[in-house]
C-alpha atoms as a PDB file:
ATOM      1  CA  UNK A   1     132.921  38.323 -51.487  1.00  0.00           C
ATOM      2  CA  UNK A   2     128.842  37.576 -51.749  1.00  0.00           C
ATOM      3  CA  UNK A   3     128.790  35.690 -55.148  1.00  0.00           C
ATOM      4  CA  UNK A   4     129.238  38.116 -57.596  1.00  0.00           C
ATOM      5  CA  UNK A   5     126.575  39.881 -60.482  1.00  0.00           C
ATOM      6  CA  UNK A   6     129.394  39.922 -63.134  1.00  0.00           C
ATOM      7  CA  UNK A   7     131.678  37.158 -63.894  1.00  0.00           C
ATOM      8  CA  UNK A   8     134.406  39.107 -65.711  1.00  0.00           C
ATOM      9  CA  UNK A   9     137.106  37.154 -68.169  1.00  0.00           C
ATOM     10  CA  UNK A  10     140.285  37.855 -70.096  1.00  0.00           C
ATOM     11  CA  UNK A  11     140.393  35.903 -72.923  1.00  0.00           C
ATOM     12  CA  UNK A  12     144.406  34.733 -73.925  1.00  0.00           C
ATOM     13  CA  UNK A  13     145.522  32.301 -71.179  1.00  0.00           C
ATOM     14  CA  UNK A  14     142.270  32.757 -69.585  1.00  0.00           C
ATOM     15  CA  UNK A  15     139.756  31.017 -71.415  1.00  0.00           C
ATOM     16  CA  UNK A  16     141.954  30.137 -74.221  1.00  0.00           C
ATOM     17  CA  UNK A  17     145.685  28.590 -74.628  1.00  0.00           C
ATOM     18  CA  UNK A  18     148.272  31.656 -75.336  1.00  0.00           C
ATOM     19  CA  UNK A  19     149.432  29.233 -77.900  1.00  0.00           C
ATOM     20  CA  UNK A  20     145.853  29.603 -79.974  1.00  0.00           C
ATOM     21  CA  UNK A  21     146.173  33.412 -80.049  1.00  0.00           C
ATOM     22  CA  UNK A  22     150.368  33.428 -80.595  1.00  0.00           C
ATOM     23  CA  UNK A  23     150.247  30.621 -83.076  1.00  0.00           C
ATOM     24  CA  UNK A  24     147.143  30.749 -85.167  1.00  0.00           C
ATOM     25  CA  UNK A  25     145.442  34.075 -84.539  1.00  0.00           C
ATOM     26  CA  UNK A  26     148.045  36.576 -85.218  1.00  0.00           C
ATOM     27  CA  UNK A  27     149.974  34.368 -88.133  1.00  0.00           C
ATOM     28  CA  UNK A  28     146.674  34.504 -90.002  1.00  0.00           C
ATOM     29  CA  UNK A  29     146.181  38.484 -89.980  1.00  0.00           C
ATOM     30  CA  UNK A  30     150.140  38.687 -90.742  1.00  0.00           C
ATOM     31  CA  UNK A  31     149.760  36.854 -93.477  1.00  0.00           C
ATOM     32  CA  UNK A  32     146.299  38.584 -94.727  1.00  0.00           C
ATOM     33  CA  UNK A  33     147.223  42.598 -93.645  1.00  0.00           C
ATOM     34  CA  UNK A  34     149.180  43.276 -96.844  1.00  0.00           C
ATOM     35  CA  UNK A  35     145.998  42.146 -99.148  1.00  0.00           C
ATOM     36  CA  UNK A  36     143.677  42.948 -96.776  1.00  0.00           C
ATOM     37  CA  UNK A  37     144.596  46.703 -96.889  1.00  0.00           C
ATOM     38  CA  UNK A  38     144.884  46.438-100.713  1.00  0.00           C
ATOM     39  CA  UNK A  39     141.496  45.109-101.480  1.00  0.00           C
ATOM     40  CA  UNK A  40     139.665  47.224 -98.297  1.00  0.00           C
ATOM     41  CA  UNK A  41     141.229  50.794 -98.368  1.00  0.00           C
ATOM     42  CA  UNK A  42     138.635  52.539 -99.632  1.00  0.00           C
ATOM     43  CA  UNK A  43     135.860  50.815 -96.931  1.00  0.00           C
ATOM     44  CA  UNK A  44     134.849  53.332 -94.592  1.00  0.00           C
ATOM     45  CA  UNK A  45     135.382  51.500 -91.076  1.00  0.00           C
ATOM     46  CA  UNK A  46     138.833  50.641 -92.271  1.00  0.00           C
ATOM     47  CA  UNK A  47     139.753  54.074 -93.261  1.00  0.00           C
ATOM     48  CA  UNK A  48     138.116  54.995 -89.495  1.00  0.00           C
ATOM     49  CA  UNK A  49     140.941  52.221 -87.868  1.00  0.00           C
ATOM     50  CA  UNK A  50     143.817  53.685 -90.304  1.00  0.00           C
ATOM     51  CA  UNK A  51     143.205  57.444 -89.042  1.00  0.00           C
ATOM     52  CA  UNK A  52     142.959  55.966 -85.610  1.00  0.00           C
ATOM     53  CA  UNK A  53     146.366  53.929 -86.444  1.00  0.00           C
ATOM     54  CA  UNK A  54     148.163  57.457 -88.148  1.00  0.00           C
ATOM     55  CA  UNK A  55     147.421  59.376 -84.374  1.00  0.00           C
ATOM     56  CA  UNK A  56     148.501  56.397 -82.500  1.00  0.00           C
ATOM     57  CA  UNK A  57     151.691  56.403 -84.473  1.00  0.00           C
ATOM     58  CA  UNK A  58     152.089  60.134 -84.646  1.00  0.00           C
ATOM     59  CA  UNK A  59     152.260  59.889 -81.025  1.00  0.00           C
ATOM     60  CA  UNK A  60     154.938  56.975 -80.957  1.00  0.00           C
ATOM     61  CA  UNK A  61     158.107  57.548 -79.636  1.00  0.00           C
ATOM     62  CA  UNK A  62     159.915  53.811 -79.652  1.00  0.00           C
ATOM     63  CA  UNK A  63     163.023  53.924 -81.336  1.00  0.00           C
ATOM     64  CA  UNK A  64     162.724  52.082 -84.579  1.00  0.00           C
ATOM     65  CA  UNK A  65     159.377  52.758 -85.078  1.00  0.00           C
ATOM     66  CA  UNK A  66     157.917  52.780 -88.646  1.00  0.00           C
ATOM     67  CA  UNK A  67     156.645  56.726 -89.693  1.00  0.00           C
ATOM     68  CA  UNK A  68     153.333  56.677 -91.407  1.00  0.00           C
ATOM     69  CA  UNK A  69     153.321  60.695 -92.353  1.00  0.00           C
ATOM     70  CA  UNK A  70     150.158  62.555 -93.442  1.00  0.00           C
ATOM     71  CA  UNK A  71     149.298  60.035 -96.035  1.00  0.00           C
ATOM     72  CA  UNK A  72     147.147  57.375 -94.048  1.00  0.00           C
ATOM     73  CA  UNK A  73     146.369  55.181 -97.944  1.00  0.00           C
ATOM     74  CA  UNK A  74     150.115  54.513 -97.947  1.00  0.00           C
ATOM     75  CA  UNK A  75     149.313  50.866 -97.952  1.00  0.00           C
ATOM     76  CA  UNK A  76     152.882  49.336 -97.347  1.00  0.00           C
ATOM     77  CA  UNK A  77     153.405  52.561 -95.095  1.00  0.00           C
ATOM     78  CA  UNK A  78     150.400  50.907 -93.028  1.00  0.00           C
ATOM     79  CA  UNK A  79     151.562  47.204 -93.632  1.00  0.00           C
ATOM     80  CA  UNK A  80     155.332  48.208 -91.851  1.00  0.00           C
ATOM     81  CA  UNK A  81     153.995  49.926 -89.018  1.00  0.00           C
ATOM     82  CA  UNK A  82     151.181  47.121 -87.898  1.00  0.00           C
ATOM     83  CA  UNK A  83     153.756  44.803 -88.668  1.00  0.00           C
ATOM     84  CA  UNK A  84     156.534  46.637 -86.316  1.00  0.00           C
ATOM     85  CA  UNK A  85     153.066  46.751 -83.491  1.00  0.00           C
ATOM     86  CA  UNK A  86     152.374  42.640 -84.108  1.00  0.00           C
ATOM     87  CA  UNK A  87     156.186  42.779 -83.118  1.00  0.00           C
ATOM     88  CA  UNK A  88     156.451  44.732 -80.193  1.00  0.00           C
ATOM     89  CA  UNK A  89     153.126  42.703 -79.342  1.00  0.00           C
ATOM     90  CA  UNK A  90     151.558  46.444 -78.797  1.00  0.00           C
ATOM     91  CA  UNK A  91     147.851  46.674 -77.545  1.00  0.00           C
ATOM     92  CA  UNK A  92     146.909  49.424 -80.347  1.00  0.00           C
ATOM     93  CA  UNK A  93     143.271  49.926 -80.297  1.00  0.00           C
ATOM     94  CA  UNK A  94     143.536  50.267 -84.395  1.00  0.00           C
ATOM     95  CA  UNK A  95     145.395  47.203 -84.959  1.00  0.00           C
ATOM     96  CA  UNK A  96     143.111  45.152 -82.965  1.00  0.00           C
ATOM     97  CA  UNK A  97     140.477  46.124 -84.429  1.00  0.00           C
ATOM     98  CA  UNK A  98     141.928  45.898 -88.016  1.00  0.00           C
ATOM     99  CA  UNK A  99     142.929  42.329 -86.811  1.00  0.00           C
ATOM    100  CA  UNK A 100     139.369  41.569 -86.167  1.00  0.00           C
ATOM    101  CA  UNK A 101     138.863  42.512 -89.324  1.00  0.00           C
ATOM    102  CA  UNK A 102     140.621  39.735 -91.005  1.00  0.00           C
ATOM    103  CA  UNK A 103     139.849  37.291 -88.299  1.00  0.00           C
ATOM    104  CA  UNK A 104     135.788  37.945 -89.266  1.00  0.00           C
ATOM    105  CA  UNK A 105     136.887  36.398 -92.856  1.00  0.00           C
ATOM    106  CA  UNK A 106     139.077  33.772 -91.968  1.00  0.00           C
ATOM    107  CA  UNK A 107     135.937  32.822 -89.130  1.00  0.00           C
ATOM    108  CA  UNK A 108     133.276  33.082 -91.838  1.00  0.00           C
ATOM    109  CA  UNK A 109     135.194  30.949 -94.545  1.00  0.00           C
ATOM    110  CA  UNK A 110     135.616  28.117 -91.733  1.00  0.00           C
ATOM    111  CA  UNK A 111     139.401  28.884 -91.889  1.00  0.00           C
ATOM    112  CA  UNK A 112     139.334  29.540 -87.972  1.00  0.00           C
ATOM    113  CA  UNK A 113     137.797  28.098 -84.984  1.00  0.00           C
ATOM    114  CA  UNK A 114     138.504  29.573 -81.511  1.00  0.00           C
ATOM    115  CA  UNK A 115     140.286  26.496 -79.240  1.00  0.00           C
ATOM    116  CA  UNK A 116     138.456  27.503 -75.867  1.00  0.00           C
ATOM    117  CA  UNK A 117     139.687  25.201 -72.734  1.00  0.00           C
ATOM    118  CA  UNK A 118     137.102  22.414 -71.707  1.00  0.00           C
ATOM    119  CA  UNK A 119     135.570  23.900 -68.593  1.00  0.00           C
ATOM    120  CA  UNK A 120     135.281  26.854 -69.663  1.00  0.00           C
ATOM    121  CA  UNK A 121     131.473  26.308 -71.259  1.00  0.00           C
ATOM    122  CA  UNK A 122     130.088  24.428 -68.269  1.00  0.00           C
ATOM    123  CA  UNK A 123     131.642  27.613 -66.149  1.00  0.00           C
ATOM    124  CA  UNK A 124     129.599  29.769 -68.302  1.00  0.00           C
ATOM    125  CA  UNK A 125     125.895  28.529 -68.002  1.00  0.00           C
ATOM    126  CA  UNK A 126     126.419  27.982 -64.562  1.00  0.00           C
ATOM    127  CA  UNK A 127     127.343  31.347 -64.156  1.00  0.00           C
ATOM    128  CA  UNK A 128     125.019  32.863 -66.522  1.00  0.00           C
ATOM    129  CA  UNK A 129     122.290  31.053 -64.398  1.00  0.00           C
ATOM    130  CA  UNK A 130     123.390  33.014 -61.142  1.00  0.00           C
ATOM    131  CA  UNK A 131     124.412  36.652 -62.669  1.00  0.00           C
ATOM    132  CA  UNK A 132     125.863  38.160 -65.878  1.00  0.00           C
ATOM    133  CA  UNK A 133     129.255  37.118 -67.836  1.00  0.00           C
ATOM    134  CA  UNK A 134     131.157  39.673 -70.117  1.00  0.00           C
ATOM    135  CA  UNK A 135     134.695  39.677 -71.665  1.00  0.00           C
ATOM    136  CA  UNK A 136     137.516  42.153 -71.204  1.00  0.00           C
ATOM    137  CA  UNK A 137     140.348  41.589 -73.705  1.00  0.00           C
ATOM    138  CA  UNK A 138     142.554  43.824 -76.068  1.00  0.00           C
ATOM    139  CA  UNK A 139     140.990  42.125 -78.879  1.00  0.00           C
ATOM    140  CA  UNK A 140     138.315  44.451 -80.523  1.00  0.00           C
ATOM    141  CA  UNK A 141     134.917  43.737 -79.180  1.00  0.00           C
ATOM    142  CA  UNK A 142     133.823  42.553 -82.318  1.00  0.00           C
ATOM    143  CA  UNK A 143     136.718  39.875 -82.887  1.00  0.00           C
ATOM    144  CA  UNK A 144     135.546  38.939 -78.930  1.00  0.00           C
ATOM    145  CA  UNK A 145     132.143  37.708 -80.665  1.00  0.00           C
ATOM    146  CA  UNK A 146     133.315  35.843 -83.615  1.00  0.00           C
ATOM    147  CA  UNK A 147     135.965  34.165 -81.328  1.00  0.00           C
ATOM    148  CA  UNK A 148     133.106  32.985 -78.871  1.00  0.00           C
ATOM    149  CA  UNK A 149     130.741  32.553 -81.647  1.00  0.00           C
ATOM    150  CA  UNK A 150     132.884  29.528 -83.870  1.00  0.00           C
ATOM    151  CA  UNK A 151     134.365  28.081 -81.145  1.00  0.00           C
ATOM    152  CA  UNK A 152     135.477  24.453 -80.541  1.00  0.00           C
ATOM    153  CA  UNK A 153     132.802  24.004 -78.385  1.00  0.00           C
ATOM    154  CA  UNK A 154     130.325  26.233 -81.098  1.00  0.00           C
ATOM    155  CA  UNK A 155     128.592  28.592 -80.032  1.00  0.00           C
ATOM    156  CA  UNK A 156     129.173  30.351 -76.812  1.00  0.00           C
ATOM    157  CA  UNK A 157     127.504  34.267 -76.781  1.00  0.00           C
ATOM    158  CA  UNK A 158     124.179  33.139 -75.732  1.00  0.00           C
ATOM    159  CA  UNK A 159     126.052  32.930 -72.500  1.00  0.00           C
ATOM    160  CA  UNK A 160     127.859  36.265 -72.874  1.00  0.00           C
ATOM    161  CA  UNK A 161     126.105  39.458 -71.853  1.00  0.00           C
ATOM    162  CA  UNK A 162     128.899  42.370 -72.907  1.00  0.00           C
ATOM    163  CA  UNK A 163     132.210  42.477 -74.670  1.00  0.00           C
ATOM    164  CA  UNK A 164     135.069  45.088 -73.671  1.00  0.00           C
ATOM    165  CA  UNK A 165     138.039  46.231 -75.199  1.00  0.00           C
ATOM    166  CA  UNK A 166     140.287  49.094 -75.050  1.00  0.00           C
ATOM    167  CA  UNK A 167     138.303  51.242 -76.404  1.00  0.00           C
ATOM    168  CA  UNK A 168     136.774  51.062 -72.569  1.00  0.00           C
ATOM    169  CA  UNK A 169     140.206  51.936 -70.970  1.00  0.00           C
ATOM    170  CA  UNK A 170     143.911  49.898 -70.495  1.00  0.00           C
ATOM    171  CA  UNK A 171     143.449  46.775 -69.087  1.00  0.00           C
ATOM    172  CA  UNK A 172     146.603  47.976 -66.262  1.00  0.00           C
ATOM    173  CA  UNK A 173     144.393  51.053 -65.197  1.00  0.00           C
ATOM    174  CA  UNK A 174     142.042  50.909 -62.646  1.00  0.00           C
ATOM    175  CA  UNK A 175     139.185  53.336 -64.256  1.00  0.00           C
ATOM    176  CA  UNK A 176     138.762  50.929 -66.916  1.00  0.00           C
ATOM    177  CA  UNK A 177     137.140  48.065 -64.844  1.00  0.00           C
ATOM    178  CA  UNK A 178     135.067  50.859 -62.855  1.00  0.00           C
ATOM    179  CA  UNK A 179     133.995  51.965 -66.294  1.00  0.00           C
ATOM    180  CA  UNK A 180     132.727  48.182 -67.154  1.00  0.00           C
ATOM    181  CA  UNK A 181     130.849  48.037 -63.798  1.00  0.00           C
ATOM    182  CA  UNK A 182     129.227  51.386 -64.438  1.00  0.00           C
ATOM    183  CA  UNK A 183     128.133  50.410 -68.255  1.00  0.00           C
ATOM    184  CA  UNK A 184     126.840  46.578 -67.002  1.00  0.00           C
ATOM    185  CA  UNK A 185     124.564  48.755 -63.935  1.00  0.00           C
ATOM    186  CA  UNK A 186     126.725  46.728 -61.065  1.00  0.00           C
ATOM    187  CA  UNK A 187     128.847  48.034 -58.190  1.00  0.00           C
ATOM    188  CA  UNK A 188     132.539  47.220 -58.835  1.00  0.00           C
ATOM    189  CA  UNK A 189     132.407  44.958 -55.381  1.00  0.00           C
ATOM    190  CA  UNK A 190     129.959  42.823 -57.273  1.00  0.00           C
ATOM    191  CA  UNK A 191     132.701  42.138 -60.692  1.00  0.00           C
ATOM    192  CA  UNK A 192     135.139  38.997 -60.322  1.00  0.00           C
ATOM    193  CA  UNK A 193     137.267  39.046 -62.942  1.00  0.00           C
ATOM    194  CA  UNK A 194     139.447  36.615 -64.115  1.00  0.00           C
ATOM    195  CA  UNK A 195     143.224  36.904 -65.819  1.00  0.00           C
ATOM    196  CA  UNK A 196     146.634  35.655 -66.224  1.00  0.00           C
ATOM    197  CA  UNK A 197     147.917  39.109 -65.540  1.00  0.00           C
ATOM    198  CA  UNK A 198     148.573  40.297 -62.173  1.00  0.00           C
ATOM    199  CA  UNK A 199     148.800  43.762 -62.949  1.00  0.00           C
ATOM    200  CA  UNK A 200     145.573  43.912 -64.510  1.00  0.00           C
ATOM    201  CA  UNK A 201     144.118  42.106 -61.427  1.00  0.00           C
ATOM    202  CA  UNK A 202     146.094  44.869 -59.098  1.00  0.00           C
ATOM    203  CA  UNK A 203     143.983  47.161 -61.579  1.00  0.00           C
ATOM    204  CA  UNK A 204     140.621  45.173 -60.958  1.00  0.00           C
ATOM    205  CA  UNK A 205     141.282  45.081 -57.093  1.00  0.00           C
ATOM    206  CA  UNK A 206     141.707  48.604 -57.172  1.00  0.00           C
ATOM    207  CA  UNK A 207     138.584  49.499 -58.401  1.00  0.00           C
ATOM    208  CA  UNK A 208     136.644  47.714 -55.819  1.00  0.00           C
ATOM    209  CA  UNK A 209     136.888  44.477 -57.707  1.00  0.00           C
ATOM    210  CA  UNK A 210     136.888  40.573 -56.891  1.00  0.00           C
ATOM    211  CA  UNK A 211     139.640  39.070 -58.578  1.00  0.00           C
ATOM    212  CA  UNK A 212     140.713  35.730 -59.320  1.00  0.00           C
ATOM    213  CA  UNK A 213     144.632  34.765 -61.319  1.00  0.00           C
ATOM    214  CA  UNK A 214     144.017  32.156 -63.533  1.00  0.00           C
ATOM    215  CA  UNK A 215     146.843  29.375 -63.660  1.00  0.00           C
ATOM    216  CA  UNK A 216     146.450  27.634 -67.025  1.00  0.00           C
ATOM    217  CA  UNK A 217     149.282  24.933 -69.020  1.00  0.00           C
ATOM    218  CA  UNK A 218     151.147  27.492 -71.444  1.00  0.00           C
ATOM    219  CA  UNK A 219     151.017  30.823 -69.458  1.00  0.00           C
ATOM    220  CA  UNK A 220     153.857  32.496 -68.640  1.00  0.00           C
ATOM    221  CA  UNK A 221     154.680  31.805 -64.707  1.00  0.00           C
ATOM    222  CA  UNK A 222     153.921  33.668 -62.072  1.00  0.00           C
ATOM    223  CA  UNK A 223     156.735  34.702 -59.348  1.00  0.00           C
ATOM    224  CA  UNK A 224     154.216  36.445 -57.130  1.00  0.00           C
ATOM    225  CA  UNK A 225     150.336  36.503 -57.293  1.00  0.00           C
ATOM    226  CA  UNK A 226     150.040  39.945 -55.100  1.00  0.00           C
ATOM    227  CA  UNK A 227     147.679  38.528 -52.842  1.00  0.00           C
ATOM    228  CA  UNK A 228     145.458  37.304 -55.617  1.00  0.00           C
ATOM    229  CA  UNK A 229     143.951  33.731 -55.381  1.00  0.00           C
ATOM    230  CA  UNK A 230     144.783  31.430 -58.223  1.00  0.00           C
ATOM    231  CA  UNK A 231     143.216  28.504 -60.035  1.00  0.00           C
ATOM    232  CA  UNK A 232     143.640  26.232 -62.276  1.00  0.00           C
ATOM    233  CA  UNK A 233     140.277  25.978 -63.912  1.00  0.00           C
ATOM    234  CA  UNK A 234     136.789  26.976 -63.503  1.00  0.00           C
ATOM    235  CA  UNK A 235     135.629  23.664 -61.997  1.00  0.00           C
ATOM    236  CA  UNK A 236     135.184  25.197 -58.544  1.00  0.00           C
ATOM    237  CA  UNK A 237     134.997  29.241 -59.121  1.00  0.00           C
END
């Protein structure tokens, strides 16, 4: 492909370890959801995510799964069932974005800083110099910024020119990344994006999309790429 308008990016064994996300990330809102919820029911954004998170669940049909009910305040009724989704390791749009939630405090009391890889800033100007760069991740858009924002390597969303989450589409479905390339005014033949996850590159490439699978120490290995090239950092992409 020409080079390409949008350089689009995953974020967990992408441009960050797994380990970062598995091991400091998702600990930290376990340990916070239960007072969290307590202290922020009544807030209105968080009432928004729990009425998102009562139709999710009202449409689960896992065995073992948690019942909310009618009653969306039930705090520890709440607390079960994102605990049973952190679990199952579930890509709910509501507990992401309650996550980011929690993340935003433990960011702005310097309790978290994002561990981004080492090329991964130098791979960013460079390719904010020749087109755009956005993120596509399950994390909530918002948790996308503070993540880039206190990073190891500070401040990164100068760089960044759009943040996606599944509130766009499922990261597995083709319409999703045609969705990005419509809302950042490119053609989907001008979008690399970049992931650990073949089927959301099969999704990419279906759309029209460049794609590239990102090989990084950590990730879960790959028995077939599909016919995607991989790398092993962003030294020479």
């Amino acid at each position: 492909m020409s080079a390409p308008k949008l350089y689009l990016l995953d974020v967990e064994g992408t441009v960050a370890p797994v380990s970062f996300v598995t091991e400091t990330l998702f600990p930290y809102a376990r340990r916070h959801f239960a007072r969290f919820l307590h202290v922020n029911a009544k807030d209105r954004a968080v009432q928004d995510d729990l009425r998102l998170l009562a139709e999710e669940n009202r449409a689960e049909t896992a065995e073992g799964c948690p019942t909310l009910g009618i009653e969306i305040s039930d705090e520890m009724h709440a607390f079960y069932y994102l605990s049973w989704l952190m679990n199952q390791d579930r890509k709910s749009t509501a507990l992401k974005s309650l996550q980011g939630k929690i993340w935003k405090a433990g960011y702005e009391r310097g309790e978290l800083r994002s561990e981004i890889f080492d090329d991964v800033p130098e791979a960013f100007a460079r390719w904010s110099r020749e087109g755009r760069v956005a993120i596509y991740s399950s994390g909530s858009a918002e948790a996308q910024v503070l993540f880039f924002r206190h990073s190891n390597h500070g401040d990164l969303t100068p760089m960044l020119s759009g943040y996606f989450d599944t509130r766009t589409g499922p990261k597995q479905a083709s319409a999703s990344y045609a969705a990005i390339a419509e809302a950042m005014q490119v053609a989907p033949a001008d979008v690399l994006f970049f992931s650990d996850v073949v089927k959301e590159l099969d999704a990419a490439r279906e759309a029209g999309c460049g794609t590239r699978l990102v090989m990084r120490p950590g990730n879960v290995p790959v028995e077939a790429a599909n016919g995607h090239s991989a790398i092993a950092s962003f030294h020479a992409s």
